[in-house]
Protein backbone atom coordinates (compact mmCIF):
# COMPACT_ATOMS: atom_id res chain seq x y z
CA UNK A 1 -10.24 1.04 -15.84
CA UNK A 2 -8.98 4.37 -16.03
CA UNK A 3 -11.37 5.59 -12.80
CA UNK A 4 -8.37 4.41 -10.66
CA UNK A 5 -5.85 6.93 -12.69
CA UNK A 6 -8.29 9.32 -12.15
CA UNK A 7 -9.22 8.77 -8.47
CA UNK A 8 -5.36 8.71 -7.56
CA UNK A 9 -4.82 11.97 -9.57
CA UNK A 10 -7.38 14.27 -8.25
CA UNK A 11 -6.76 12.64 -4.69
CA UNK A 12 -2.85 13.76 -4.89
CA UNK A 13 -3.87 16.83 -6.71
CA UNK A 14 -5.73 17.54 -3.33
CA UNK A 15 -2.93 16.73 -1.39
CA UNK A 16 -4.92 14.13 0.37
CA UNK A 17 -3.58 10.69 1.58
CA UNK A 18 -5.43 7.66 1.03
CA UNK A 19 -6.98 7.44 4.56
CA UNK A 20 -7.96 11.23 4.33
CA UNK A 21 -10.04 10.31 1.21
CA UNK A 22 -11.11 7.02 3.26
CA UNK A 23 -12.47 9.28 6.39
CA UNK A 24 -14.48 11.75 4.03
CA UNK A 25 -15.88 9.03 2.16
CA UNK A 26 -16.62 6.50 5.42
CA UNK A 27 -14.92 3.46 3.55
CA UNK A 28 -11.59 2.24 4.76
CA UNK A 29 -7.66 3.28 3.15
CA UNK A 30 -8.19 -0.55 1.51
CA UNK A 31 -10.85 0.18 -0.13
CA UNK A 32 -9.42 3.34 -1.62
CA UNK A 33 -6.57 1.42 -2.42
CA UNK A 34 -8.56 -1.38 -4.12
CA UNK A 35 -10.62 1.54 -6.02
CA UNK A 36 -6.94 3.16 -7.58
CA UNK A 37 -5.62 -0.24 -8.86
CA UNK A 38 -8.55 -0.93 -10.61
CA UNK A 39 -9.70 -4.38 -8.06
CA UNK A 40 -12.73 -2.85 -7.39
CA UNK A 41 -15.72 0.16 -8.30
CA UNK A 42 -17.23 2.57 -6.59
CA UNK A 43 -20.34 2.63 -5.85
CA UNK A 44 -22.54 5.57 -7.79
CA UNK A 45 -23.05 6.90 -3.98
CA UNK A 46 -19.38 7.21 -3.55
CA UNK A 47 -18.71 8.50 -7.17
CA UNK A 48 -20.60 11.02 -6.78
CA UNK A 49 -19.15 11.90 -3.28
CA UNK A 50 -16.01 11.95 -4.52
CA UNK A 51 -17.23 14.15 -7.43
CA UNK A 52 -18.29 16.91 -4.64
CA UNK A 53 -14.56 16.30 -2.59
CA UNK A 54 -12.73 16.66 -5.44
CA UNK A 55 -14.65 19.94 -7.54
CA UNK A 56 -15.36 17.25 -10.49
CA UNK A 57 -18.23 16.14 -12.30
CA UNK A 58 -19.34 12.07 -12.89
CA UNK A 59 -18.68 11.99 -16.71
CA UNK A 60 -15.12 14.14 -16.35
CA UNK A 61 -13.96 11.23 -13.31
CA UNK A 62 -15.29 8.53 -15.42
CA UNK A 63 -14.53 9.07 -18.84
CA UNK A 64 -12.75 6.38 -20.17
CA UNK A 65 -14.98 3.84 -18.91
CA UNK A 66 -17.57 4.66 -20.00
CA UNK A 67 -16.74 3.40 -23.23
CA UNK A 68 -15.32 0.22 -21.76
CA UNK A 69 -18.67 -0.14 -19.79
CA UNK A 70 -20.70 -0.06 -23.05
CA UNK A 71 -17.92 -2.79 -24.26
CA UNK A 72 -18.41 -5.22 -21.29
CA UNK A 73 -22.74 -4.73 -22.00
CA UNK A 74 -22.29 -5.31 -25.28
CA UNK A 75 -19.75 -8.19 -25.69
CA UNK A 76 -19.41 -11.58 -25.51
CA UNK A 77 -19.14 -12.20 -21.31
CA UNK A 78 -22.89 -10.35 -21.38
CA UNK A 79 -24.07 -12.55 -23.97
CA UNK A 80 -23.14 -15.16 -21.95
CA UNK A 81 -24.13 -13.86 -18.94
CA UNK A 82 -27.79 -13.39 -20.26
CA UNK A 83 -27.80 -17.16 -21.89
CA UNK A 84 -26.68 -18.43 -18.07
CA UNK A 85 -29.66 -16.14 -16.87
CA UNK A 86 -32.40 -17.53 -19.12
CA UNK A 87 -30.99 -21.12 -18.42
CA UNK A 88 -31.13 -20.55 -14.59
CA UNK A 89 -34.38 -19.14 -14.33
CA UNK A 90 -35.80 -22.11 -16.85
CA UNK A 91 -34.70 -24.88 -15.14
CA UNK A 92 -35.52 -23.51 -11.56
CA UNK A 93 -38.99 -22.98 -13.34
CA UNK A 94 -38.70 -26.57 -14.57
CA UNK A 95 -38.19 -27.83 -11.09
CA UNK A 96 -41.15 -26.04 -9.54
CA UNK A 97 -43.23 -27.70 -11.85
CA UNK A 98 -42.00 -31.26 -13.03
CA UNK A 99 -41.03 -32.02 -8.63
CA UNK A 100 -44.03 -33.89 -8.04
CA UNK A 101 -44.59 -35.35 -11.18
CA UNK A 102 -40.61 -36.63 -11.05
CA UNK A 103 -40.54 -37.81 -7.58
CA UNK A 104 -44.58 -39.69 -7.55
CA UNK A 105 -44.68 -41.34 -10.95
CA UNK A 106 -40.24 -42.17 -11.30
CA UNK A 107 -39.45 -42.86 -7.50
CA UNK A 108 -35.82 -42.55 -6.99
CA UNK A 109 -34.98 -42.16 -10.61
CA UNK A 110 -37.74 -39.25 -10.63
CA UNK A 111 -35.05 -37.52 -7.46
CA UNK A 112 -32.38 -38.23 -9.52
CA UNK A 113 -33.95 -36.34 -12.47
CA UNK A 114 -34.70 -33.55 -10.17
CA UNK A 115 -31.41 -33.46 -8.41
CA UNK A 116 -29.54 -33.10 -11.79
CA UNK A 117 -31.32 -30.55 -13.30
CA UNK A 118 -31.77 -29.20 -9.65
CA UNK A 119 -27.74 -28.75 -9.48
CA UNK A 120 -27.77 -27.53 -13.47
CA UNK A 121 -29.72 -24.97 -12.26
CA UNK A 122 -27.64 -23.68 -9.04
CA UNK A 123 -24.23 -23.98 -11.24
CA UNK A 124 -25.52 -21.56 -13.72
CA UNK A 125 -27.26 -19.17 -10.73
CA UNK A 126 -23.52 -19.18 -9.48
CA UNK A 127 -22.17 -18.04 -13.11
CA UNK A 128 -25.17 -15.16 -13.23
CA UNK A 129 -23.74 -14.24 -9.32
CA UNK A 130 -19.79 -14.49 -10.67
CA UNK A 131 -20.42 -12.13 -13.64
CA UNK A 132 -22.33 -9.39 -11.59
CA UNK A 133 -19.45 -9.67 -8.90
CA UNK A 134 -16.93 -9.31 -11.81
CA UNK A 135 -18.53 -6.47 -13.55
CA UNK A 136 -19.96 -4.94 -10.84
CA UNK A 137 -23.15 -4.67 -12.73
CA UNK A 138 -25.61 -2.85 -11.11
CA UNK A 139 -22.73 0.16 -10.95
CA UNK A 140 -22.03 -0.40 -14.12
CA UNK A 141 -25.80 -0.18 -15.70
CA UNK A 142 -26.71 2.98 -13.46
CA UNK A 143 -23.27 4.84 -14.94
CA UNK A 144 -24.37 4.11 -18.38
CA UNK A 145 -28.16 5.31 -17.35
CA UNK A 146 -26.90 8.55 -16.41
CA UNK A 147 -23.93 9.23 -19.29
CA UNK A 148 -26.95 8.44 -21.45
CA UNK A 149 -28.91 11.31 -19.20
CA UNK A 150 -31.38 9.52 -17.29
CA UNK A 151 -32.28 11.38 -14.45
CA UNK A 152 -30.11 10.33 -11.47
CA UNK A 153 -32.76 10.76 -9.13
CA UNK A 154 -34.50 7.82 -10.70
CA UNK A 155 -31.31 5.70 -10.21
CA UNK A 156 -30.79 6.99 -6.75
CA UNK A 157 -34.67 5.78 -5.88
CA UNK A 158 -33.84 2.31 -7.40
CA UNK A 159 -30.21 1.88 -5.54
CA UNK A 160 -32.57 3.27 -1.88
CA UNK A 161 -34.87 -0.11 -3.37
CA UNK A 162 -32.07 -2.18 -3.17
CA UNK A 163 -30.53 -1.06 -0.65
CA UNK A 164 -33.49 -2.74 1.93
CA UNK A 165 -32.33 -5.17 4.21
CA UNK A 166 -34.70 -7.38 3.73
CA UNK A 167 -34.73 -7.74 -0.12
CA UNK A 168 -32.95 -10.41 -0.52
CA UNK A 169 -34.64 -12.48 2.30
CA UNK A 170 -38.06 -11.34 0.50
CA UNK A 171 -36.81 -12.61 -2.73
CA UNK A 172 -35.71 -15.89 -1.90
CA UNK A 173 -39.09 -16.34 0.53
CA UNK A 174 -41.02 -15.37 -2.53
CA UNK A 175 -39.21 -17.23 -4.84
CA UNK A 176 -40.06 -20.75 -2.30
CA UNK A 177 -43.61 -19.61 -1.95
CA UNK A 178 -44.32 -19.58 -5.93
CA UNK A 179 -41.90 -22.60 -6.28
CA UNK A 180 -43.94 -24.59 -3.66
CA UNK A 181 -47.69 -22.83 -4.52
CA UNK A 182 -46.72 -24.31 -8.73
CA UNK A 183 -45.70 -27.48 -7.00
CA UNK A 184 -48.80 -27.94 -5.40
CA UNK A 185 -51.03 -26.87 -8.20
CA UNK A 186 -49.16 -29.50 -10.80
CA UNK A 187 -49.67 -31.90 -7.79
CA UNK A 188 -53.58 -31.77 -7.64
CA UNK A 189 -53.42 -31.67 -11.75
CA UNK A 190 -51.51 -35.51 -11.79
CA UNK A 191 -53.46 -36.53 -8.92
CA UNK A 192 -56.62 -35.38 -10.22
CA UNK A 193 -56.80 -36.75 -13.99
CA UNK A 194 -53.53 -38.95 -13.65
CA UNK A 195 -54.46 -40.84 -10.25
């Protein structure tokens, strides 16, 4: 990632040390130091604060990944990533709806069923969570968005979305609710013409 070049460049240019960058941007010296090696992104927030601290604009401090950004969307890891993504979210479907089925009409060989394809499931929820981490996803889709001239405003609103406390607590109570609500509805259906 050449952002790290960059960020390291413009900070020296400055004549600012790593924890003077650190204070104007409210992260710690680490952080600034994991941003220069290339361990970790910034944030679009903090790219474009250090856009304003160092008299630059977003596409002149990101240039050259830009192109490795497209790369990474369009490659093989992404490909993947999307497979792992349509596999998760079928078999969590899949265990919403076949649970009562499984564990009334099988028994314990119904739990084992569901406990399998259960823990398929979670394994390929963790790959999804391990590529996003990796990539830094979201960071990386919202860069591309605005390269491509999307108005940043309409990024900004969707990272001030995201940013709710509560989100992913909503998600996951949502998530249950629908699981359990399917559940219940292919319950009554076996019960009622399968008795």
């Amino acid at each position: 990632m050449e952002l790290g070049k960059q960020i390291q460049y413009y900070r020296k240019e400055f004549g600012l040390s790593q924890d003077d960058l650190a204070e104007e941007l409210f992260v710690s010296r680490q952080t600034i130091s994991n941003w220069e090696r290339g361990t970790t992104y910034p944030d679009i927030q903090n790219l474009l604060l250090l856009c304003q601290i160092f008299d630059t604009d977003l596409n002149q401090l990101v240039q050259g990944d830009i192109v490795t950004f497209r790369e990474i969307l369009h490659g093989a890891d992404y490909n993947r990533y999307e497979r792992h993504s349509r596999i998760m979210t079928w078999g969590f479907s899949l265990c919403a709806v076949l649970s009562f089925p499984l564990f009334y009409y099988l028994g314990w060989t119904g739990i084992i069923i569901f406990l399998i394809l259960w823990g398929v499931s979670l394994y390929y929820a963790h790959q999804v969570d391990r590529f996003k981490k990796k990539y830094n996803l979201k960071t990386i889709k919202e860069l591309i968005a605005y390269s491509e001239g999307k108005s940043l405003s309409k990024i900004e609103k969707r990272e001030e979305k995201a940013k709710a406390p509560y989100q992913n607590v909503l998600i996951v109570a949502g998530f249950t609710v629908v699981s359990a609500l399917i559940a219940l509805l292919v319950a009554g259906i076996c019960l009622f013409f399968f008795p």
